[in-house]
C-alpha atoms as a PDB file:
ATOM      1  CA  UNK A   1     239.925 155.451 294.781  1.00  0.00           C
ATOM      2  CA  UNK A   2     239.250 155.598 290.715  1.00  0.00           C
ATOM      3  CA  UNK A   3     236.958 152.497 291.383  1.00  0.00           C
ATOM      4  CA  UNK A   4     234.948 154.122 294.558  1.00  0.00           C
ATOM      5  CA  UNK A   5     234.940 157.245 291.528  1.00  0.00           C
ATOM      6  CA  UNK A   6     233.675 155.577 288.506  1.00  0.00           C
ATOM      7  CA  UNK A   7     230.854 153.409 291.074  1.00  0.00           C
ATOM      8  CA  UNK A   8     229.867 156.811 292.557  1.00  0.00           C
ATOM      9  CA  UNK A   9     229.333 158.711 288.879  1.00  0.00           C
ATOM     10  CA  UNK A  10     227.496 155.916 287.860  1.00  0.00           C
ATOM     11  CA  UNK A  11     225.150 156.210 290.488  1.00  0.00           C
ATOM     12  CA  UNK A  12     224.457 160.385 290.282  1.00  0.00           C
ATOM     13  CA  UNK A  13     224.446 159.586 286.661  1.00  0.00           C
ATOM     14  CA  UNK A  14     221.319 156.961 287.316  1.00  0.00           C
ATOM     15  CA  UNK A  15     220.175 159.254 289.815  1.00  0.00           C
ATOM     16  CA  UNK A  16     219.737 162.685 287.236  1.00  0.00           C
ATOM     17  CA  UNK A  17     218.165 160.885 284.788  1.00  0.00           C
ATOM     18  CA  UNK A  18     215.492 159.638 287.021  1.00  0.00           C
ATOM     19  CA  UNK A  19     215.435 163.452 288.564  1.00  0.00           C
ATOM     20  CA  UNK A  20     214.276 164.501 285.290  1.00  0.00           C
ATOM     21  CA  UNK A  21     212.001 161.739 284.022  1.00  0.00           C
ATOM     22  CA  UNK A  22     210.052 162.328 287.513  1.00  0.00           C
ATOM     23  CA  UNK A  23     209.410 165.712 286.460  1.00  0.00           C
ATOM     24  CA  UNK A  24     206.941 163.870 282.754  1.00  0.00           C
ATOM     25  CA  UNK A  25     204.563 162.094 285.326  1.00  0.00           C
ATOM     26  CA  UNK A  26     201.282 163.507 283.656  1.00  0.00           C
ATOM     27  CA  UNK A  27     201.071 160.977 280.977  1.00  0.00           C
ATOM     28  CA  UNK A  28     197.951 158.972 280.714  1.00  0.00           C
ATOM     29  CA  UNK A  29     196.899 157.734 277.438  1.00  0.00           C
ATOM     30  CA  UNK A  30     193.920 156.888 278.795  1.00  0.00           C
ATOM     31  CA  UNK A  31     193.176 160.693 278.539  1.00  0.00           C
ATOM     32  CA  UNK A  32     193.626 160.955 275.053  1.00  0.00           C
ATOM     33  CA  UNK A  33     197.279 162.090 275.190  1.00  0.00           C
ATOM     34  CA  UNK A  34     197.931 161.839 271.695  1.00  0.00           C
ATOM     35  CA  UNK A  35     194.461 163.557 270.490  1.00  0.00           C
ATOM     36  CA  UNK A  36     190.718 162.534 269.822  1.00  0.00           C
ATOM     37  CA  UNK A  37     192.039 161.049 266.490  1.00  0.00           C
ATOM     38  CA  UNK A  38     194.955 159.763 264.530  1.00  0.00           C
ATOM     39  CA  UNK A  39     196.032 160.138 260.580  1.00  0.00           C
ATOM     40  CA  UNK A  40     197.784 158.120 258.572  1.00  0.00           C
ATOM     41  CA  UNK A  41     199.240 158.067 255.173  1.00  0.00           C
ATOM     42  CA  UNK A  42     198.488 154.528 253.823  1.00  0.00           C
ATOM     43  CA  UNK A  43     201.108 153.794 250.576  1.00  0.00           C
ATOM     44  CA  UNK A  44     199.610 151.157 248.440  1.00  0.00           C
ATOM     45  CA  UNK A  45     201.467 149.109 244.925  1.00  0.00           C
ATOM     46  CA  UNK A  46     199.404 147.182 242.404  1.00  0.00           C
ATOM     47  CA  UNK A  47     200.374 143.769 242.289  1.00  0.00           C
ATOM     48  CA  UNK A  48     199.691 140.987 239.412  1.00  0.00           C
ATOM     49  CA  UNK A  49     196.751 138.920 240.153  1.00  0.00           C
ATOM     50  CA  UNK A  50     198.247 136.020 237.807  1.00  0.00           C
ATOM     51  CA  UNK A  51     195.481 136.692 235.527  1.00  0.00           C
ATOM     52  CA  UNK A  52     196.316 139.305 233.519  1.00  0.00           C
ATOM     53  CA  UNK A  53     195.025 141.729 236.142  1.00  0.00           C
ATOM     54  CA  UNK A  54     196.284 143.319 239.793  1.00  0.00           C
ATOM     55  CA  UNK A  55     195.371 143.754 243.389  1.00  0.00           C
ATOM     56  CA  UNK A  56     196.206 146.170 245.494  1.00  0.00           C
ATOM     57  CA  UNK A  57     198.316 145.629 248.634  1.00  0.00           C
ATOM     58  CA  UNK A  58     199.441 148.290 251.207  1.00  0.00           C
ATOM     59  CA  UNK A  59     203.159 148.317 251.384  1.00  0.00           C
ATOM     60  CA  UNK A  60     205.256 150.389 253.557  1.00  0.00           C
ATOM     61  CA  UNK A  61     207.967 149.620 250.847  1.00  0.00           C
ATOM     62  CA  UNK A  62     206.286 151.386 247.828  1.00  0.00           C
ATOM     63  CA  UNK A  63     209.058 153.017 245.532  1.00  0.00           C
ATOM     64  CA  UNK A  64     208.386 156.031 243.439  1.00  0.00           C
ATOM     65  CA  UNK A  65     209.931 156.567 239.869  1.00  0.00           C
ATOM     66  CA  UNK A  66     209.631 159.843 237.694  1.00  0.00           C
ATOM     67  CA  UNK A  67     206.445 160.092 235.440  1.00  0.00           C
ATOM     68  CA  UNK A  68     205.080 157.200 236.793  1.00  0.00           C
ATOM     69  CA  UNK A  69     201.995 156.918 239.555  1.00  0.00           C
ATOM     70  CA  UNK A  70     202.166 156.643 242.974  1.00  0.00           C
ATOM     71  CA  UNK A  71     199.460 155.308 245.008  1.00  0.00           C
ATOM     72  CA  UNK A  72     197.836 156.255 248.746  1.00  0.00           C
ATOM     73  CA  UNK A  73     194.602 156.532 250.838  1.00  0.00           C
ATOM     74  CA  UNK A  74     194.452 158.581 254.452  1.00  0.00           C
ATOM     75  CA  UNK A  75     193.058 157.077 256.800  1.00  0.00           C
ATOM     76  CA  UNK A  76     191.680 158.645 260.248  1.00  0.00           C
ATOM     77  CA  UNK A  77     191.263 156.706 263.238  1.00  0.00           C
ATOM     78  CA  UNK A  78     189.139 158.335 265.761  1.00  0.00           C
ATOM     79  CA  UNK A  79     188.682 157.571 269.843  1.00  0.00           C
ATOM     80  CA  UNK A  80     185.437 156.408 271.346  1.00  0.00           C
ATOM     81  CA  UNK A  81     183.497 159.602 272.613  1.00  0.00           C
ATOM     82  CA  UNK A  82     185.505 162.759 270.786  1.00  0.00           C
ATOM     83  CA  UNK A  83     184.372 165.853 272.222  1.00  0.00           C
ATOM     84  CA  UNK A  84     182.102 167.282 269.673  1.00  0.00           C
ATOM     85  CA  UNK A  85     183.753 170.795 269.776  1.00  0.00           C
ATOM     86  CA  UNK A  86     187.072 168.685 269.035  1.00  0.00           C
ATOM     87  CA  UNK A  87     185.454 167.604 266.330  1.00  0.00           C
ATOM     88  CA  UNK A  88     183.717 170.712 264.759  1.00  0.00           C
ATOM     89  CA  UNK A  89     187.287 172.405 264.512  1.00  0.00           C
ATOM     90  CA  UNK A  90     189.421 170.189 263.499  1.00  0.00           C
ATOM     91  CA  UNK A  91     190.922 169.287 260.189  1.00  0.00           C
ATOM     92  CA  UNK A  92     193.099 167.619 258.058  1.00  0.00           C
ATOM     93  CA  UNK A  93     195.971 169.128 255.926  1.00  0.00           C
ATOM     94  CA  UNK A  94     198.058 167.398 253.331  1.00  0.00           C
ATOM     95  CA  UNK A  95     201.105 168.238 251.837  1.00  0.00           C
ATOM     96  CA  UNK A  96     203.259 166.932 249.359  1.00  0.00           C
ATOM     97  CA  UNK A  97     206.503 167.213 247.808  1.00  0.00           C
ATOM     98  CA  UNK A  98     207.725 165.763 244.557  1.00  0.00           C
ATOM     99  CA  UNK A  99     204.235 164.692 243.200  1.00  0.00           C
ATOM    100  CA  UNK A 100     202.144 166.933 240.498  1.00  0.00           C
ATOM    101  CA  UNK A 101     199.135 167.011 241.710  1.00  0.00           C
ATOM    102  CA  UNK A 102     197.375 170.643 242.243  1.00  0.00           C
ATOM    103  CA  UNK A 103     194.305 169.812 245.555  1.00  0.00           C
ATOM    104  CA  UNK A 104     197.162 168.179 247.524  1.00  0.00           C
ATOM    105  CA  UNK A 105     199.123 171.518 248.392  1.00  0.00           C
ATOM    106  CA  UNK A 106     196.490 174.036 246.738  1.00  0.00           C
ATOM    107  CA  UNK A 107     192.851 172.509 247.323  1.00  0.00           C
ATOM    108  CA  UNK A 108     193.260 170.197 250.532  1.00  0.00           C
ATOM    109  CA  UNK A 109     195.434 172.040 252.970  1.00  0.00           C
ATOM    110  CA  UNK A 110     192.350 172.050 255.097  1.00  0.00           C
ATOM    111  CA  UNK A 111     189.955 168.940 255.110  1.00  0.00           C
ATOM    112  CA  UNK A 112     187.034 169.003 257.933  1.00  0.00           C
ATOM    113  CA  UNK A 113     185.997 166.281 259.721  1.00  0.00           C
ATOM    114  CA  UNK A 114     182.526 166.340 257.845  1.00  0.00           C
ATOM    115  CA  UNK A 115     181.252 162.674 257.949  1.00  0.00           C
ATOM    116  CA  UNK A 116     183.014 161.819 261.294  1.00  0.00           C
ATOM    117  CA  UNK A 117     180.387 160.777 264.303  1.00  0.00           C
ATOM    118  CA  UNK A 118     181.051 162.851 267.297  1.00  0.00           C
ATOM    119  CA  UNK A 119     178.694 160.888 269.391  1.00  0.00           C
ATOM    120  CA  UNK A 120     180.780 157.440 268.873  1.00  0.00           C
ATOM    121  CA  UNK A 121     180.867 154.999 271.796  1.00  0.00           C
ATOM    122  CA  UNK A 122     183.865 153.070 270.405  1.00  0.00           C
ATOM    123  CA  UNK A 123     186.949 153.287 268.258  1.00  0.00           C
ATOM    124  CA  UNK A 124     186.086 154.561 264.352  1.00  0.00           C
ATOM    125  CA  UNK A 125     188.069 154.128 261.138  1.00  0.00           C
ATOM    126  CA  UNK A 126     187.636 156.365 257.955  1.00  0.00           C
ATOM    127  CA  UNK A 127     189.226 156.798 254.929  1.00  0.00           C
ATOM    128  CA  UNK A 128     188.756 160.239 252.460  1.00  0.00           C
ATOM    129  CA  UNK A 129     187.182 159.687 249.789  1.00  0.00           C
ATOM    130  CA  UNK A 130     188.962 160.574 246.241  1.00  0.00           C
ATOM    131  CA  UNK A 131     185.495 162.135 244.508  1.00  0.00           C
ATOM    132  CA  UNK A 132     185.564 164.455 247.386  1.00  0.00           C
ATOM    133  CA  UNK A 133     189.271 165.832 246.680  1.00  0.00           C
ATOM    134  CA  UNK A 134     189.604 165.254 242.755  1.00  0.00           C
ATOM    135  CA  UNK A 135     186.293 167.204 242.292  1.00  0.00           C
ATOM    136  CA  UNK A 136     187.744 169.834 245.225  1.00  0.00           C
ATOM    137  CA  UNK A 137     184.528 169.667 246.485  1.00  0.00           C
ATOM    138  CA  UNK A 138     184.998 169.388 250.545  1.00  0.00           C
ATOM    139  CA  UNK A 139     181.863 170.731 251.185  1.00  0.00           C
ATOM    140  CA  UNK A 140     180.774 166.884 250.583  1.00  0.00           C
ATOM    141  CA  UNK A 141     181.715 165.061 253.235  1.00  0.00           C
ATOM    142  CA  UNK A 142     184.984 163.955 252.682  1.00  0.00           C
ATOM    143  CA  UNK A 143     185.505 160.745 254.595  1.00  0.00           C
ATOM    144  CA  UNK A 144     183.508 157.475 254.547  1.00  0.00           C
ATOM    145  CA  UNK A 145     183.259 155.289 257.734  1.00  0.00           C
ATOM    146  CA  UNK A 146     184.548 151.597 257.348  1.00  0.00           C
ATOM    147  CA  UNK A 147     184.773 148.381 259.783  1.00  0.00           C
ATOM    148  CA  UNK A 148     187.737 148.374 261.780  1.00  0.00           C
ATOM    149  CA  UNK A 149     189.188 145.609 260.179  1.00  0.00           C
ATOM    150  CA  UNK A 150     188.681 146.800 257.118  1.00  0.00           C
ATOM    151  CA  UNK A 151     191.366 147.549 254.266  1.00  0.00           C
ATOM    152  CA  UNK A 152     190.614 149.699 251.399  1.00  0.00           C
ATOM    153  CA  UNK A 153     191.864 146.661 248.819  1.00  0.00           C
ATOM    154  CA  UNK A 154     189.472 144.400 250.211  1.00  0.00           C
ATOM    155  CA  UNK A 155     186.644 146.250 248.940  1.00  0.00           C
ATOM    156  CA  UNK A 156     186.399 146.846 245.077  1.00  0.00           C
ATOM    157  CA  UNK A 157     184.267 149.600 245.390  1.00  0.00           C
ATOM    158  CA  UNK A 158     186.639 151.576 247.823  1.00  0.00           C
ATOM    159  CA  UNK A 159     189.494 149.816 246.037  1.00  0.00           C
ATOM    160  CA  UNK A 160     188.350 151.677 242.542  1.00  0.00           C
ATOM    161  CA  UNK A 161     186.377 154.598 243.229  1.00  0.00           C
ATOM    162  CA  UNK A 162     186.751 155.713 246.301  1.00  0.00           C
ATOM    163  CA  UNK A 163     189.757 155.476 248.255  1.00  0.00           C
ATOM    164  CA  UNK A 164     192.974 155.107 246.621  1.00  0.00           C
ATOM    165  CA  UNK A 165     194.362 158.203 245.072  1.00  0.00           C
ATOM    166  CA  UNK A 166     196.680 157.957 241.764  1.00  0.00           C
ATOM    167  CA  UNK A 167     199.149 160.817 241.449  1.00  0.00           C
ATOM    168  CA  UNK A 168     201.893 161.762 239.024  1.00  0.00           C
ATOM    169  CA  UNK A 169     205.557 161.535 240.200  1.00  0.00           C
ATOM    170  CA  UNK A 170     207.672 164.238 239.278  1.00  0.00           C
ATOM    171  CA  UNK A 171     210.660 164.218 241.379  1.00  0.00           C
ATOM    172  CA  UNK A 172     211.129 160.425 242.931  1.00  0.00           C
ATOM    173  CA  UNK A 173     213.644 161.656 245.196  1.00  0.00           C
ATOM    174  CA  UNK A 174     211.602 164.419 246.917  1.00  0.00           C
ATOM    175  CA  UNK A 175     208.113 162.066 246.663  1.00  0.00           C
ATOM    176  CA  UNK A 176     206.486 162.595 249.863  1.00  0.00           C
ATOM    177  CA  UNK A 177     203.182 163.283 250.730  1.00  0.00           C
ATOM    178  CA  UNK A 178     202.479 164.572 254.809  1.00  0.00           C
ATOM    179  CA  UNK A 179     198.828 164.419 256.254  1.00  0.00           C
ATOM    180  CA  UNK A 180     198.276 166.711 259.396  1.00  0.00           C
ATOM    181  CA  UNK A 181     195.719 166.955 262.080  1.00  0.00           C
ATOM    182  CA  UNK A 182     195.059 169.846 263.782  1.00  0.00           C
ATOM    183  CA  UNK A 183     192.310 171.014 266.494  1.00  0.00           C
ATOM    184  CA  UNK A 184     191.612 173.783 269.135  1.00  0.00           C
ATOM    185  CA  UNK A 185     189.035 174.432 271.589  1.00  0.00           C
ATOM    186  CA  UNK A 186     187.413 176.842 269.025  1.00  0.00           C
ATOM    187  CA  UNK A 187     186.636 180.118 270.761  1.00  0.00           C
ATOM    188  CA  UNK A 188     189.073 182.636 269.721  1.00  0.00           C
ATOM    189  CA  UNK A 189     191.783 180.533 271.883  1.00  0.00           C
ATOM    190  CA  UNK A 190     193.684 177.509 271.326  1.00  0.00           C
ATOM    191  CA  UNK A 191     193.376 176.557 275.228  1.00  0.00           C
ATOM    192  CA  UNK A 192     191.187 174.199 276.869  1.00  0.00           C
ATOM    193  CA  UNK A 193     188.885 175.853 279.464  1.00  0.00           C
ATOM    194  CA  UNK A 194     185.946 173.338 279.972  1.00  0.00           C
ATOM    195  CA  UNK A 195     184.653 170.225 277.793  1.00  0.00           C
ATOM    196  CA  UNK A 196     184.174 166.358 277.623  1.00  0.00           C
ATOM    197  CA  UNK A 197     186.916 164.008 278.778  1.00  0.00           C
ATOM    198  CA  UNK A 198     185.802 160.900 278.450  1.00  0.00           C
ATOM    199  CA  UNK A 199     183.283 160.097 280.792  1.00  0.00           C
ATOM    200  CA  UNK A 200     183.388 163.157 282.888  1.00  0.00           C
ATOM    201  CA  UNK A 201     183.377 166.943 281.797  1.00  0.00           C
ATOM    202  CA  UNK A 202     186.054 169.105 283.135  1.00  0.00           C
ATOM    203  CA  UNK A 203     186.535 172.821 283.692  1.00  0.00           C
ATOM    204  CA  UNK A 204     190.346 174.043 284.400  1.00  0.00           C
ATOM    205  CA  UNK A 205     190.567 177.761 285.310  1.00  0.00           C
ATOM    206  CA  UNK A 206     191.179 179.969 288.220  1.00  0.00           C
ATOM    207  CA  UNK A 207     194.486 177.816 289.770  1.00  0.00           C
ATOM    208  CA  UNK A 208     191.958 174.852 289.799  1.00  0.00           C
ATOM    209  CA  UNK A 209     190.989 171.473 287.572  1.00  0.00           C
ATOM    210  CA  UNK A 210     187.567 170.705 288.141  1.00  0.00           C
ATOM    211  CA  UNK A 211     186.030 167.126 287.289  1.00  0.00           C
ATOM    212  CA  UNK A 212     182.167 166.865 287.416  1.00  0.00           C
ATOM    213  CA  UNK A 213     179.499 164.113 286.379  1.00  0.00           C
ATOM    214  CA  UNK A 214     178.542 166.181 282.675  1.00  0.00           C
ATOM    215  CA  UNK A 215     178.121 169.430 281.574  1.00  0.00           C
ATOM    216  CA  UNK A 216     174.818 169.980 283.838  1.00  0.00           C
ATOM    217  CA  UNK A 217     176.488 169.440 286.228  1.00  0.00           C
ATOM    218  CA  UNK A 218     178.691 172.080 286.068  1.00  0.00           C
ATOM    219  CA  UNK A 219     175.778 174.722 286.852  1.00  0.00           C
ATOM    220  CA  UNK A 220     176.060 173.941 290.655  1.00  0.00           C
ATOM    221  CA  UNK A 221     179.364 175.297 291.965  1.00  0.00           C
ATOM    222  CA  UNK A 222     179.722 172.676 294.505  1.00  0.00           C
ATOM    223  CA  UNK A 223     178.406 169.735 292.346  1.00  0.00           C
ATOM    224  CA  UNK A 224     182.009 168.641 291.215  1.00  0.00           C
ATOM    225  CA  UNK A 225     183.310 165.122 291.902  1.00  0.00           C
ATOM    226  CA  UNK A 226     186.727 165.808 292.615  1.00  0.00           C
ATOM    227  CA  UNK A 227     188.621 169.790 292.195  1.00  0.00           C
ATOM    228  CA  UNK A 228     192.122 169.816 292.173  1.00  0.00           C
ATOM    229  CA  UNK A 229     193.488 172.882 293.535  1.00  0.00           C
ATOM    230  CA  UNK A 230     196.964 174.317 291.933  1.00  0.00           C
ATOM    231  CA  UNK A 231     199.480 176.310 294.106  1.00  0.00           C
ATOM    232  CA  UNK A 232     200.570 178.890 291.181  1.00  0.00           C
ATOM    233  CA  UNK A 233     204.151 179.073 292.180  1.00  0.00           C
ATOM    234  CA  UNK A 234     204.443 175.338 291.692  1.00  0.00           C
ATOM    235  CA  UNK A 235     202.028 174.684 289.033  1.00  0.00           C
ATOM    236  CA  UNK A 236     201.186 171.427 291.753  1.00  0.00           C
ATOM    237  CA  UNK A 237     198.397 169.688 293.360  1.00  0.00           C
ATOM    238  CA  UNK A 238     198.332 171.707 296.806  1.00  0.00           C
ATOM    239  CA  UNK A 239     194.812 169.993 297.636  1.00  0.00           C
ATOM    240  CA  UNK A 240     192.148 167.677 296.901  1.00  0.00           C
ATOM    241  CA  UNK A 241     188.984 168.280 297.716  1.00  0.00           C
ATOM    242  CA  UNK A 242     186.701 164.950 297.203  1.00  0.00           C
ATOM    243  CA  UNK A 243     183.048 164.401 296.512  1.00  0.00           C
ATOM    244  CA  UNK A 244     183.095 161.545 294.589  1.00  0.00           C
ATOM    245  CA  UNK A 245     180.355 159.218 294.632  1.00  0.00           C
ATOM    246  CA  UNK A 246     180.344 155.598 295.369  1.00  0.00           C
ATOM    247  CA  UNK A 247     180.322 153.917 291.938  1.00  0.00           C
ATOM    248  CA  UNK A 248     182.098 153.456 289.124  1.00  0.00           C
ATOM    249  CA  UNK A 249     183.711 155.884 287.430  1.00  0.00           C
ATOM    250  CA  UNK A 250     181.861 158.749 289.307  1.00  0.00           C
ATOM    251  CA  UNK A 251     183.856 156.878 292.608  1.00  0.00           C
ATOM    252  CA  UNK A 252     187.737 158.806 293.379  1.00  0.00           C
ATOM    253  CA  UNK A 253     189.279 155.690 292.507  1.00  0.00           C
ATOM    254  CA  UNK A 254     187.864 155.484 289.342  1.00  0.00           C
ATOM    255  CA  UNK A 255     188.248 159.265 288.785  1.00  0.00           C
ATOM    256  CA  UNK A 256     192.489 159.314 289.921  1.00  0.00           C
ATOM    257  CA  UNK A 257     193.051 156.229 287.895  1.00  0.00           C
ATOM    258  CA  UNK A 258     191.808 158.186 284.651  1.00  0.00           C
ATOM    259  CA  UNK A 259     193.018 161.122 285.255  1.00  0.00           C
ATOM    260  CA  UNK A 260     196.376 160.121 286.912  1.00  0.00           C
ATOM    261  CA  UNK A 261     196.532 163.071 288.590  1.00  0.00           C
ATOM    262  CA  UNK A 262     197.421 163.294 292.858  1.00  0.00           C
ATOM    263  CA  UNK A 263     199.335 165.826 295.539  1.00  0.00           C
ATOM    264  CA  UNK A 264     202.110 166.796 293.291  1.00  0.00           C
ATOM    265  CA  UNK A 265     200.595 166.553 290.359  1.00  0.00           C
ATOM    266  CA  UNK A 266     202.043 169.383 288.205  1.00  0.00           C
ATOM    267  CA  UNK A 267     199.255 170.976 285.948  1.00  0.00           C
ATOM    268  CA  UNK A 268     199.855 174.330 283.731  1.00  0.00           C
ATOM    269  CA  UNK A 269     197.725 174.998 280.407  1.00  0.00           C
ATOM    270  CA  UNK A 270     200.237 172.934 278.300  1.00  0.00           C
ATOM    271  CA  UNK A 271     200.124 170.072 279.921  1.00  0.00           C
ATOM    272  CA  UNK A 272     196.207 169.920 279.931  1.00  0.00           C
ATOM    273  CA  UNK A 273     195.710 171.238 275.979  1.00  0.00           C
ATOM    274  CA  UNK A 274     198.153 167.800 275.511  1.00  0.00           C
ATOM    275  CA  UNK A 275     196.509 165.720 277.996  1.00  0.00           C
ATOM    276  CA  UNK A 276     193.213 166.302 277.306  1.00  0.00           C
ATOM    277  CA  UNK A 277     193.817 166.196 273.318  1.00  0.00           C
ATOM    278  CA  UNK A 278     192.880 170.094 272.837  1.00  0.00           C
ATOM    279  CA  UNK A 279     195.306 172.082 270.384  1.00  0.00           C
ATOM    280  CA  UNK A 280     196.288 169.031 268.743  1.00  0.00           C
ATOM    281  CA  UNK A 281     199.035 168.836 266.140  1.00  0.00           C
ATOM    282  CA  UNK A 282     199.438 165.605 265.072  1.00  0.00           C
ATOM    283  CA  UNK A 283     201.106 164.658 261.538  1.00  0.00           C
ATOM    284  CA  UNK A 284     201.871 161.337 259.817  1.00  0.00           C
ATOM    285  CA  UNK A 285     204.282 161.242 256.738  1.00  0.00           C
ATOM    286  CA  UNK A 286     205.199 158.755 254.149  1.00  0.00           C
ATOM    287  CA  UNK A 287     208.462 159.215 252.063  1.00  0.00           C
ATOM    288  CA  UNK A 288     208.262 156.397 249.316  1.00  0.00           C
ATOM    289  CA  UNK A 289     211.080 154.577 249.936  1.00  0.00           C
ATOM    290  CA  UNK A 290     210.171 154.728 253.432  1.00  0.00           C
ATOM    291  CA  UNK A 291     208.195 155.666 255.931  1.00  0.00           C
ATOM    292  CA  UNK A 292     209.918 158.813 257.769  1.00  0.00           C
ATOM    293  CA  UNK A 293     207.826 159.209 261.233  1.00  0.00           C
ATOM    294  CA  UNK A 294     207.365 157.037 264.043  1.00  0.00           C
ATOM    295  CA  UNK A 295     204.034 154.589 263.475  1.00  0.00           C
ATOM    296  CA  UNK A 296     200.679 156.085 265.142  1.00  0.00           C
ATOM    297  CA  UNK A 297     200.669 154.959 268.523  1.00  0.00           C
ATOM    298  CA  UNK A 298     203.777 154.206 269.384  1.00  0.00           C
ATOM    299  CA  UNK A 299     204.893 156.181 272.787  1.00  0.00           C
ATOM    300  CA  UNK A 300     207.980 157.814 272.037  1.00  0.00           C
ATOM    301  CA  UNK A 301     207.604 160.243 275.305  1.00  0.00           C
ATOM    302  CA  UNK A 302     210.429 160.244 278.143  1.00  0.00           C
ATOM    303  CA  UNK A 303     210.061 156.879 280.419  1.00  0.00           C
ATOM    304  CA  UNK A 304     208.377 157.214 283.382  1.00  0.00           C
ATOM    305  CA  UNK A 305     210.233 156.941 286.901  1.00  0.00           C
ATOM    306  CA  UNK A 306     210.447 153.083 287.504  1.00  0.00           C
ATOM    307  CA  UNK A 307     209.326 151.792 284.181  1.00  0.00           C
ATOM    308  CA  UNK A 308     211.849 149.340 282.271  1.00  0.00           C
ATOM    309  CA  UNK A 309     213.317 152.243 280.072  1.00  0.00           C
ATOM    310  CA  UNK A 310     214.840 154.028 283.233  1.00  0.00           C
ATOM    311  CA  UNK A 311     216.221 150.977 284.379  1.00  0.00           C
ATOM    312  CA  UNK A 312     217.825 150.130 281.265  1.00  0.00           C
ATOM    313  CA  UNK A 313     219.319 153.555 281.050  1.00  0.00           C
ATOM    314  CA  UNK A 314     220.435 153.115 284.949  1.00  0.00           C
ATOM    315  CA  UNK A 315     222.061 149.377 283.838  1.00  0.00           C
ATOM    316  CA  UNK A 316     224.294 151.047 280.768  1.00  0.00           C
ATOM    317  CA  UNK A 317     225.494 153.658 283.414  1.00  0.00           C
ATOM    318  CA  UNK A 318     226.359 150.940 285.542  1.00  0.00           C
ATOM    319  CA  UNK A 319     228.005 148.471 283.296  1.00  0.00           C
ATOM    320  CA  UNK A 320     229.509 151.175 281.445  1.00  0.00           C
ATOM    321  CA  UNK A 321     231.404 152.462 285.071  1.00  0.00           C
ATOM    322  CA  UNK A 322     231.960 148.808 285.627  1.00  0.00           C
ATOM    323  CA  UNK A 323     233.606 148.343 282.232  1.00  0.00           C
ATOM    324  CA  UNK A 324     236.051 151.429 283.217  1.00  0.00           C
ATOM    325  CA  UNK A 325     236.925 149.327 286.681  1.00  0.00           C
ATOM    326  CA  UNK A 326     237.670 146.466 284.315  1.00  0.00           C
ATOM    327  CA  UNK A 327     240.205 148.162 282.415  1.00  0.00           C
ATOM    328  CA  UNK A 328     242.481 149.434 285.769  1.00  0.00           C
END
């Protein structure tokens, strides 16, 4: 009887987690999930050159001591084809703690995105430029464009006037410097109503999401692709009405595999602000010592139904009820 028990909990057990990962199943990073853009807080240490002089070298191991320097760019990687609006209000903040220096926390808790292209067809890397924050001059634009595969100390001229920043330490035990991006949809509310998602432009009002060609588009009400409707008690696809075209990605399949959205789907404001990258609050710290938030892109949502994660978590249930058999 204990054994028909313990097999039994294991299984409900198995079963309630997957209940409530089911209910996260509007996750597509494809979508822009985690924002138009991503900042980072790059920690760099001089190193000897064996000649009498140094390099720098990004290290995610950089120590801070009292009245000494610590060393740092932030760098902003941006998705291929941000929505302009996106773009035009959003902004940078940084923050430090433990480090004397007056335009982190007084000058630059708001940096635009001046210098960023909003028309980009693929993936763009800046960096902010020190000139622009030591002379606390952000109307300049404040970040320069560089190759992806660039890094600030291959480049002497980023490496020495542009992109490092030096700052005093005054407490190496608090020494921490946060970068935060933020962006809403810019008129008077921070909810998304219509704009560019990637290829397509989408309107979401009225208990329905609406996906049409562009913005022109728009101006005929029945010249949508696909409209989702959204049964209000549920905050779920009721209905799907379809009038896709035949190719690529103005085609349904094309269209559902982007959006990940079907009958079911459940779609409230939060969900599309998140999904669609609108009211963004995204923030990347270093502590030196240490870096103290999770790397940019790593997916720390709750597993989906079915993916690897869930049936790990399912397996420990299981061997844990089979490790209390065991033991009878």
């Amino acid at each position: 009887m204990k054994r028909l028990i313990a097999i039994a909990t294991a299984f409900v057990m198995t079963l309630t987690m997957t209940s409530a990962m089911a209910s996260f199943n509007w996750t597509n990073p494809t979508v822009n999930r985690t924002g138009k853009a991503a900042v980072e807080v790059v920690p760099y240490v001089k190193t000897s050159d064996g000649a009498g002089g140094f390099n720098w070298k990004a290290s995610n191991y950089a120590a801070a001591v009292s009245s000494e320097n610590v060393y740092f760019a932030v760098k902003l990687t941006v998705a291929p084809n941000p929505d302009p609006k996106w773009i035009q209000n959003a902004s940078v903040e940084l923050e430090a703690a433990g480090l004397s220096s007056a335009w982190v926390n007084d000058n630059y808790n708001s940096i635009p995105l001046l210098g960023v292209d909003a028309e980009a067809s693929s993936q763009t890397v800046y960096y902010l430029t020190r000139e622009s924050a030591e002379s606390n001059n952000i109307a300049a634009t404040p970040w320069t464009k560089v190759d992806k595969s660039f890094t600030v100390a291959d480049d002497v001229e980023a490496r020495d006037s542009l992109n490092i920043f030096t700052v005093p330490v005054y407490n190496s035990n608090k020494a921490k410097l946060c970068a935060t991006l933020t962006s809403s949809f810019g008129t008077g509310s921070n909810n998304f109503t219509a704009g560019d998602v990637g290829k397509y432009y989408v309107t979401f009002a009225d208990g329905f999401l609406t996906v049409y060609a562009d913005e022109a588009a728009a101006a005929n009400p029945d010249g949508f692709l696909v409209r989702y409707t959204i049964d209000p008690s549920t905050e779920k696809v009721s209905s799907v009405t379809n009038q896709a075209g035949s190719t690529a990605p103005h085609d349904y399949g094309s269209i559902r595999a982007f959006f990940n959205i079907d009958m079911g789907t459940r779609i409230n404001q939060k969900l599309v602000n998140t999904n669609f990258g609108w009211s963004d609050e995204i923030e990347n710290c270093f502590k030196w010592g240490g870096t103290v938030t999770p790397t940019p892109g790593v997916d720390t949502s709750i597993p989906k139904t079915g993916s690897p994660s869930v049936l790990a978590y399912a397996l420990m249930a299981i061997a844990a009820a089979a490790g209390a058999i065991s033991k009878k």
